[in-house]
C-alpha atoms as a PDB file:
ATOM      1  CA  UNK A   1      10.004  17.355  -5.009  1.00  0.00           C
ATOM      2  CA  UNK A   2       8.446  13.912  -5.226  1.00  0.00           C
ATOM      3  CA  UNK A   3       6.433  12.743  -7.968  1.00  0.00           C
ATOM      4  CA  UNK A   4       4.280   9.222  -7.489  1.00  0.00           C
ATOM      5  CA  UNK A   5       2.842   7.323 -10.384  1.00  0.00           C
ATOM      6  CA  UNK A   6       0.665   5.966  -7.642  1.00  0.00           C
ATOM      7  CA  UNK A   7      -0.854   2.503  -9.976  1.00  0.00           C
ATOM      8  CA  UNK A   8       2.823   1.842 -11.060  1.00  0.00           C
ATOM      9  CA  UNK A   9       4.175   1.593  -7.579  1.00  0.00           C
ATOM     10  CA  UNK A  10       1.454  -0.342  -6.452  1.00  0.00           C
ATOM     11  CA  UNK A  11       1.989  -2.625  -9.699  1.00  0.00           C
ATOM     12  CA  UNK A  12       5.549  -3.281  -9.014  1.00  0.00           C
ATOM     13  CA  UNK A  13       4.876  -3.430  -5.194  1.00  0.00           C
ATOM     14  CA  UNK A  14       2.199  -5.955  -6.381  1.00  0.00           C
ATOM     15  CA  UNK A  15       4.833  -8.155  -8.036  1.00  0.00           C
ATOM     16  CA  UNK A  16       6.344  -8.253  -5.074  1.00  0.00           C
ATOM     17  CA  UNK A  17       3.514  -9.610  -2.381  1.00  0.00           C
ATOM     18  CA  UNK A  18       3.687  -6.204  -0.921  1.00  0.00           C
ATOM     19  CA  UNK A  19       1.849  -2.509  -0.338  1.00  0.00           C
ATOM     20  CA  UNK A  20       3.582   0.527  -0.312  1.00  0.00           C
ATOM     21  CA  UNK A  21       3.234   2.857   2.745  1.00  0.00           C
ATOM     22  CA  UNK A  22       3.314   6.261   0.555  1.00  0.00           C
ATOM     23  CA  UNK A  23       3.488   8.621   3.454  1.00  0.00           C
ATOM     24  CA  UNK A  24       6.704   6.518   4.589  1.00  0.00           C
ATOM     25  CA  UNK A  25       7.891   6.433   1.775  1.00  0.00           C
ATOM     26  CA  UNK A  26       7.808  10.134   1.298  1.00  0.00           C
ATOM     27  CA  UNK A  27       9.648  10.632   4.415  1.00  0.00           C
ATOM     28  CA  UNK A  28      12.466   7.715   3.483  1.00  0.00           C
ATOM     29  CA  UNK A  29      12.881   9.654  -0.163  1.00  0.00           C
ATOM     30  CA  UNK A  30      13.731  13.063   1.899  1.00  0.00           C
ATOM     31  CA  UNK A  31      15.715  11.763   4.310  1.00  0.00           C
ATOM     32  CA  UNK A  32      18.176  14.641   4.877  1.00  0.00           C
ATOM     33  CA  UNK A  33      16.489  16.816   2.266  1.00  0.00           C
ATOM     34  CA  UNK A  34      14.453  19.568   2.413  1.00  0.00           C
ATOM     35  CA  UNK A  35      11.276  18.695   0.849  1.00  0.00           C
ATOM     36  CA  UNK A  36       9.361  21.112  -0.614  1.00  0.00           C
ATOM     37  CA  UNK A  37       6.408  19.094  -1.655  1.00  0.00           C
ATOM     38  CA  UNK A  38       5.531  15.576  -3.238  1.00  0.00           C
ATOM     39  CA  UNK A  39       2.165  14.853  -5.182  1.00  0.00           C
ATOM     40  CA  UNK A  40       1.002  11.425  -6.212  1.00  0.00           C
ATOM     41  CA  UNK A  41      -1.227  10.625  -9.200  1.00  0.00           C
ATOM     42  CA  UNK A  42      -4.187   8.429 -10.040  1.00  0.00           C
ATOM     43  CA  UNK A  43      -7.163   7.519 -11.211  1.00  0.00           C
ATOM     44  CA  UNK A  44     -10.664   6.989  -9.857  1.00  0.00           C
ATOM     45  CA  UNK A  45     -13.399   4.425 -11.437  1.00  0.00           C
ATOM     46  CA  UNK A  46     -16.186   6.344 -12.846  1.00  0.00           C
ATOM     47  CA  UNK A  47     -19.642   5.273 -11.131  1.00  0.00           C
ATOM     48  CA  UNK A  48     -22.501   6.429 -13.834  1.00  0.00           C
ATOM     49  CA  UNK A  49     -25.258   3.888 -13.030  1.00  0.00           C
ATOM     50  CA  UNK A  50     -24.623   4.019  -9.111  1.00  0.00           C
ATOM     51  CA  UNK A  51     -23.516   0.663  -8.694  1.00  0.00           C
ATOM     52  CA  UNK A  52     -23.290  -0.449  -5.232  1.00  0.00           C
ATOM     53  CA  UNK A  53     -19.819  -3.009  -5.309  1.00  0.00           C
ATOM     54  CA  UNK A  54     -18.199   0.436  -7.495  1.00  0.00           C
ATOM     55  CA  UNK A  55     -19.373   3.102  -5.067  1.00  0.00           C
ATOM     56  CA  UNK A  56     -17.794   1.154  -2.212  1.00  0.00           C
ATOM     57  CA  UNK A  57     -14.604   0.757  -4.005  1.00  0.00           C
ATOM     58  CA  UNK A  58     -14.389   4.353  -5.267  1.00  0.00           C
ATOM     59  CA  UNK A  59     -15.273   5.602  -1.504  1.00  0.00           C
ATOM     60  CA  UNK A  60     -12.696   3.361  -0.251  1.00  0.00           C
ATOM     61  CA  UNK A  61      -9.860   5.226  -3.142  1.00  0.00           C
ATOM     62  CA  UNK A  62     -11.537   8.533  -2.275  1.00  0.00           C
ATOM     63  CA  UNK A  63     -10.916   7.928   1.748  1.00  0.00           C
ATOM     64  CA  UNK A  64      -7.056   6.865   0.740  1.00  0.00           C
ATOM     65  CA  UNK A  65      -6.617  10.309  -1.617  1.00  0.00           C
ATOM     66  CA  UNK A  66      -8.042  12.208   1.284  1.00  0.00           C
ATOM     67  CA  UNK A  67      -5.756  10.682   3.830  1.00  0.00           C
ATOM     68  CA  UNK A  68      -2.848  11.341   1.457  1.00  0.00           C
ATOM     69  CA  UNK A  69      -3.693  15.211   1.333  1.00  0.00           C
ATOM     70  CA  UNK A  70      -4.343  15.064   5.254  1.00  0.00           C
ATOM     71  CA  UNK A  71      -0.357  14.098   5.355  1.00  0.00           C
ATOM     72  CA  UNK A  72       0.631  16.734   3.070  1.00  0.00           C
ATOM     73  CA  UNK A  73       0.897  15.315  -0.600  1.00  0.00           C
ATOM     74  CA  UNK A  74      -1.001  16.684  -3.263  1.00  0.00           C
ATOM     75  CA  UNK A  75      -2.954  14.776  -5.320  1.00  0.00           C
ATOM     76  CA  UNK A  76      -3.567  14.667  -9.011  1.00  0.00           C
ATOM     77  CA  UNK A  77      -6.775  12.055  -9.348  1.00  0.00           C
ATOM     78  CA  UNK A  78      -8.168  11.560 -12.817  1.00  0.00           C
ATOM     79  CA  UNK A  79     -11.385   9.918 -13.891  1.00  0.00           C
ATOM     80  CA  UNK A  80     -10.990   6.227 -15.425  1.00  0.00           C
ATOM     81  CA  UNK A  81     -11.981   6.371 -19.310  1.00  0.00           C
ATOM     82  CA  UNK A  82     -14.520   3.942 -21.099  1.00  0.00           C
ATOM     83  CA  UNK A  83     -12.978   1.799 -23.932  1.00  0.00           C
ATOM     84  CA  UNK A  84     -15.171  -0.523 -25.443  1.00  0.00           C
ATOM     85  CA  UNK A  85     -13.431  -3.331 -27.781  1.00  0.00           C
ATOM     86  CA  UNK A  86     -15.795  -5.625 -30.054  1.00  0.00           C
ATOM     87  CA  UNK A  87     -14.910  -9.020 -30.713  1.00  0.00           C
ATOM     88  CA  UNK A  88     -15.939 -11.256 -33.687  1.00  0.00           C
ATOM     89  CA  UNK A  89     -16.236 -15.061 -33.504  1.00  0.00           C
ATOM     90  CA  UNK A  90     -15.099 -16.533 -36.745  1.00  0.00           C
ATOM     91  CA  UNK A  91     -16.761 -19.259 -36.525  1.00  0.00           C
ATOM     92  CA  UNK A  92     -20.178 -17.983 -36.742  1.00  0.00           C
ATOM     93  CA  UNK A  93     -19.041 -13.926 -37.025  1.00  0.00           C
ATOM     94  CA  UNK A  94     -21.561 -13.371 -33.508  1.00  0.00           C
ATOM     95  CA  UNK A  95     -20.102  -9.791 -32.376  1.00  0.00           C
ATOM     96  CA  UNK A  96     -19.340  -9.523 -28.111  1.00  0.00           C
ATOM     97  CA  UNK A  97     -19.237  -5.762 -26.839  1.00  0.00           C
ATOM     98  CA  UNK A  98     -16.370  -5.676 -23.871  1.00  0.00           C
ATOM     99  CA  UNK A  99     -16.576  -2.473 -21.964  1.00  0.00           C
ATOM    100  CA  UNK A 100     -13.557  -1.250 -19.441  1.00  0.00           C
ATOM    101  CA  UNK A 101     -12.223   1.432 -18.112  1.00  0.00           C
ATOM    102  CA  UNK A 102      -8.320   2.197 -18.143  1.00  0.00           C
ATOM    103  CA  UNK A 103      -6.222   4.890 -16.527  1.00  0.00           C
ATOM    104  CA  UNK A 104      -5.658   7.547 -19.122  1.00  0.00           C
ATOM    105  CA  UNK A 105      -3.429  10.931 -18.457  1.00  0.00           C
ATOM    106  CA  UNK A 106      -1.843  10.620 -15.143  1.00  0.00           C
ATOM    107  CA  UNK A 107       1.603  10.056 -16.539  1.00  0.00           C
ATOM    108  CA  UNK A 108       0.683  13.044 -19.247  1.00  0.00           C
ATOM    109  CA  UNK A 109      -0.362  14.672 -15.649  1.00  0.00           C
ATOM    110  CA  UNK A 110       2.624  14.323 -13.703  1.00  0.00           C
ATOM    111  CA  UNK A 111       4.888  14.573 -16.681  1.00  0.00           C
ATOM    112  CA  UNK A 112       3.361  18.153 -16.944  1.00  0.00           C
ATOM    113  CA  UNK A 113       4.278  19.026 -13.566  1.00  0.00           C
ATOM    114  CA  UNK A 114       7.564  17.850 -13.467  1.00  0.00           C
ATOM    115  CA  UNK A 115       8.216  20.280 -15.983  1.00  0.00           C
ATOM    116  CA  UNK A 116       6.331  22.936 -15.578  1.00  0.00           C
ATOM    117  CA  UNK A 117       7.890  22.976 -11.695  1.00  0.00           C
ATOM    118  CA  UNK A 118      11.488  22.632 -12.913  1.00  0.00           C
ATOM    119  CA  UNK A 119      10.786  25.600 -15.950  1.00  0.00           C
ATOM    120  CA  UNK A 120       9.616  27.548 -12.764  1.00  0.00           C
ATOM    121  CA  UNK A 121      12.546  26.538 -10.404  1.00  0.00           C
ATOM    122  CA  UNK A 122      10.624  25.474  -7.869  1.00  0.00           C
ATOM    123  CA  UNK A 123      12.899  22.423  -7.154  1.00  0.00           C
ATOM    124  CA  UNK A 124      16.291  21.320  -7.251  1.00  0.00           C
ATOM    125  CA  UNK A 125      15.715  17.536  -7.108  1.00  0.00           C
ATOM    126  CA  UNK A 126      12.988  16.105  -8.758  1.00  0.00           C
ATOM    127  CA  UNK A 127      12.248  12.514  -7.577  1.00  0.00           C
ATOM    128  CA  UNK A 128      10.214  10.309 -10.073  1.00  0.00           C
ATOM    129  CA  UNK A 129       8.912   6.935  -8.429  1.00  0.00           C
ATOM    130  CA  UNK A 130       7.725   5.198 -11.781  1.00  0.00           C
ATOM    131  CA  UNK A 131       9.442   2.801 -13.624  1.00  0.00           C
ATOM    132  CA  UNK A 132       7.887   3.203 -16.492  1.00  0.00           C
ATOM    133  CA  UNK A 133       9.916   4.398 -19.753  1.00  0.00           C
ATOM    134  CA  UNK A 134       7.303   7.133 -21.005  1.00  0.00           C
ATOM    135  CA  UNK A 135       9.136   9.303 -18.529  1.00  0.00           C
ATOM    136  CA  UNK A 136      12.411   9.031 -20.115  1.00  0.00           C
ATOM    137  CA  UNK A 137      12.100  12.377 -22.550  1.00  0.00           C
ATOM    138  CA  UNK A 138      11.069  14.327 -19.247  1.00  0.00           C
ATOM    139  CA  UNK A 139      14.108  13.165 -17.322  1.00  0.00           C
ATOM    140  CA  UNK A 140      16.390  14.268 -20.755  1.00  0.00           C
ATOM    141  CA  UNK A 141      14.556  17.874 -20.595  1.00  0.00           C
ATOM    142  CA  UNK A 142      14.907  18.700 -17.088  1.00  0.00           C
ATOM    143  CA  UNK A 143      18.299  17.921 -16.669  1.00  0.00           C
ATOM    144  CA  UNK A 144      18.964  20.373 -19.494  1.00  0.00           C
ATOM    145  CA  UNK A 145      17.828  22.943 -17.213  1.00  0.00           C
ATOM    146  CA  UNK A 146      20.636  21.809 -14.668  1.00  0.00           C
ATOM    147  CA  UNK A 147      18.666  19.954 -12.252  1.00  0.00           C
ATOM    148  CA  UNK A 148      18.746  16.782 -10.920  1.00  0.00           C
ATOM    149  CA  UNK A 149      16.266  13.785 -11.507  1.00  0.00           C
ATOM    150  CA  UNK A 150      16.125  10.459  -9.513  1.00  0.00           C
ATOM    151  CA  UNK A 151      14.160   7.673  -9.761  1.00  0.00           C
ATOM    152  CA  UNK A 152      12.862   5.335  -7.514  1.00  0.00           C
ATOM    153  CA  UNK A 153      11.355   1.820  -8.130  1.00  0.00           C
ATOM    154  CA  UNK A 154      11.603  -1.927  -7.701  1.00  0.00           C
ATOM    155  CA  UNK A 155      14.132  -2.915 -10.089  1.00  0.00           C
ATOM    156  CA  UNK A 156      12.870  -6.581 -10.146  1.00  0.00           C
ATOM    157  CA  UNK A 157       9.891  -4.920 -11.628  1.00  0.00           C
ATOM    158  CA  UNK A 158      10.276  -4.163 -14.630  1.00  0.00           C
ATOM    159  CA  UNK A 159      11.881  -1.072 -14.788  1.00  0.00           C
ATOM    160  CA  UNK A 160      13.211   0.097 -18.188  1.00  0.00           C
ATOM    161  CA  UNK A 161      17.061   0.059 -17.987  1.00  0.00           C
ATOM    162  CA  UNK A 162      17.217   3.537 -19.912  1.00  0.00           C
ATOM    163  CA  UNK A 163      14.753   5.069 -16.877  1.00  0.00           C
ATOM    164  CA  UNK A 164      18.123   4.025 -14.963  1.00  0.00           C
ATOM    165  CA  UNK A 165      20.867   5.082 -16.727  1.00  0.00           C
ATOM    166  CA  UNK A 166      19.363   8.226 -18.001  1.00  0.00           C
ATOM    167  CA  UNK A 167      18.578   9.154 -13.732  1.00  0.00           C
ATOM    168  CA  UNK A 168      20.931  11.131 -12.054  1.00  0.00           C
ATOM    169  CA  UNK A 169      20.584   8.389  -9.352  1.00  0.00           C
ATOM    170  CA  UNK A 170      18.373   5.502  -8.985  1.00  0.00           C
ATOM    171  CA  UNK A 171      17.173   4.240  -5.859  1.00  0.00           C
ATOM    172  CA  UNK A 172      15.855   0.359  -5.886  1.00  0.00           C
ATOM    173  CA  UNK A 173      13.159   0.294  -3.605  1.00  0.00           C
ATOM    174  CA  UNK A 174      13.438  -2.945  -3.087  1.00  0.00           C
ATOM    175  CA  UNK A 175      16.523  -2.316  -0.747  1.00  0.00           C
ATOM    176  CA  UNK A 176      14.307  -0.211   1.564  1.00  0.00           C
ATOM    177  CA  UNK A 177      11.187  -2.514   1.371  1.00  0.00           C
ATOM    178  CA  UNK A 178      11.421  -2.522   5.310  1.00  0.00           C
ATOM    179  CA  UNK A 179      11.032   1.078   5.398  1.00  0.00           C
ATOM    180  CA  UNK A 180       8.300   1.559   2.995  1.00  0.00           C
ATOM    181  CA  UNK A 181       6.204  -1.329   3.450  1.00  0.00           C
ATOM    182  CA  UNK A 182       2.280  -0.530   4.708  1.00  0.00           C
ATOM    183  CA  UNK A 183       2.105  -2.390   8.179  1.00  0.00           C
ATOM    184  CA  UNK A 184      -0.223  -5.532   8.261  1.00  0.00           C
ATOM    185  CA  UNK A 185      -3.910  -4.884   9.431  1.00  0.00           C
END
């Protein structure tokens, strides 16, 4: 099974002047595998006060989710959460209210998965494409259940070294860039 921290790859992609074609990729990953399944995760920008410029960019994310489930991934998408920060001049203490909204639970999301899909044996291979280190205790716990977890990202990137050396294998995905890459429009 493949598992896609969907803002991570496009992060690292980012960093690289490049998009990430995630229905090639899928196919690249299982190349002479059977696949069983692979599910990407991510968020979606809350729209409370119907905002015009955010409804266009949240139908725009919802028409790219759908298109990844008409291609058979699933997808995990979790509402963005508010975080306000204050911030106090100290020069003459006036107070500035910043509101935001970050991407909170989709690694907690596909961590969950990972695990709960290895505890039920419904893989062999799990495939992680995330280089980020908070899935290093996951990779640990399902390979003490005897199966086998690679990960795939742009090791340019950012990657933590421990996400490769704890992997059964690692795949750079800069060395198949060509393969992956979403064609220019």
């Amino acid at each position: 099974m493949i598992f896609i921290d969907g803002s991570n790859l496009d992060g690292g992609a980012s960093g690289l002047g490049k998009q990430v074609d995630c229905i090639k990729l899928v196919k690249v990953l299982s190349e002479g595998r059977k696949l069983k399944r692979a599910y990407y995760y991510g968020s979606i920008h809350p729209n409370p006060n119907n905002d015009e410029a955010i409804a266009a960019s949240v139908n725009k994310k919802w028409g790219f989710y759908h298109m990844l489930e008409y291609q058979g991934l699933k997808t995990k998408i979790i509402p963005r959460r508010k975080r306000t920060s204050e911030f106090t001049c100290e020069g003459c203490k006036h107070v500035t209210t910043s509101e935001t909204f970050i991407e909170k639970g989709v690694d907690i999301a596909l961590a969950s998965d990972v695990l709960s899909l290895a505890t039920a044996n419904a893989y062999d291979v799990a495939i992680i494409v995330s280089g980020d280190f908070d899935f290093h205790q996951v990779i640990e716990d399902v390979q003490r259940q005897g199966l086998i977890v690679e990960v795939a990202y742009f090791k340019s990137q950012g990657i933590n070294k421990e996400m490769i050396r704890r992997s059964d294998r690692f795949i750079d995905l800069e060395m198949i860039i060509s393969k992956i890459e979403r064609d220019k429009r």
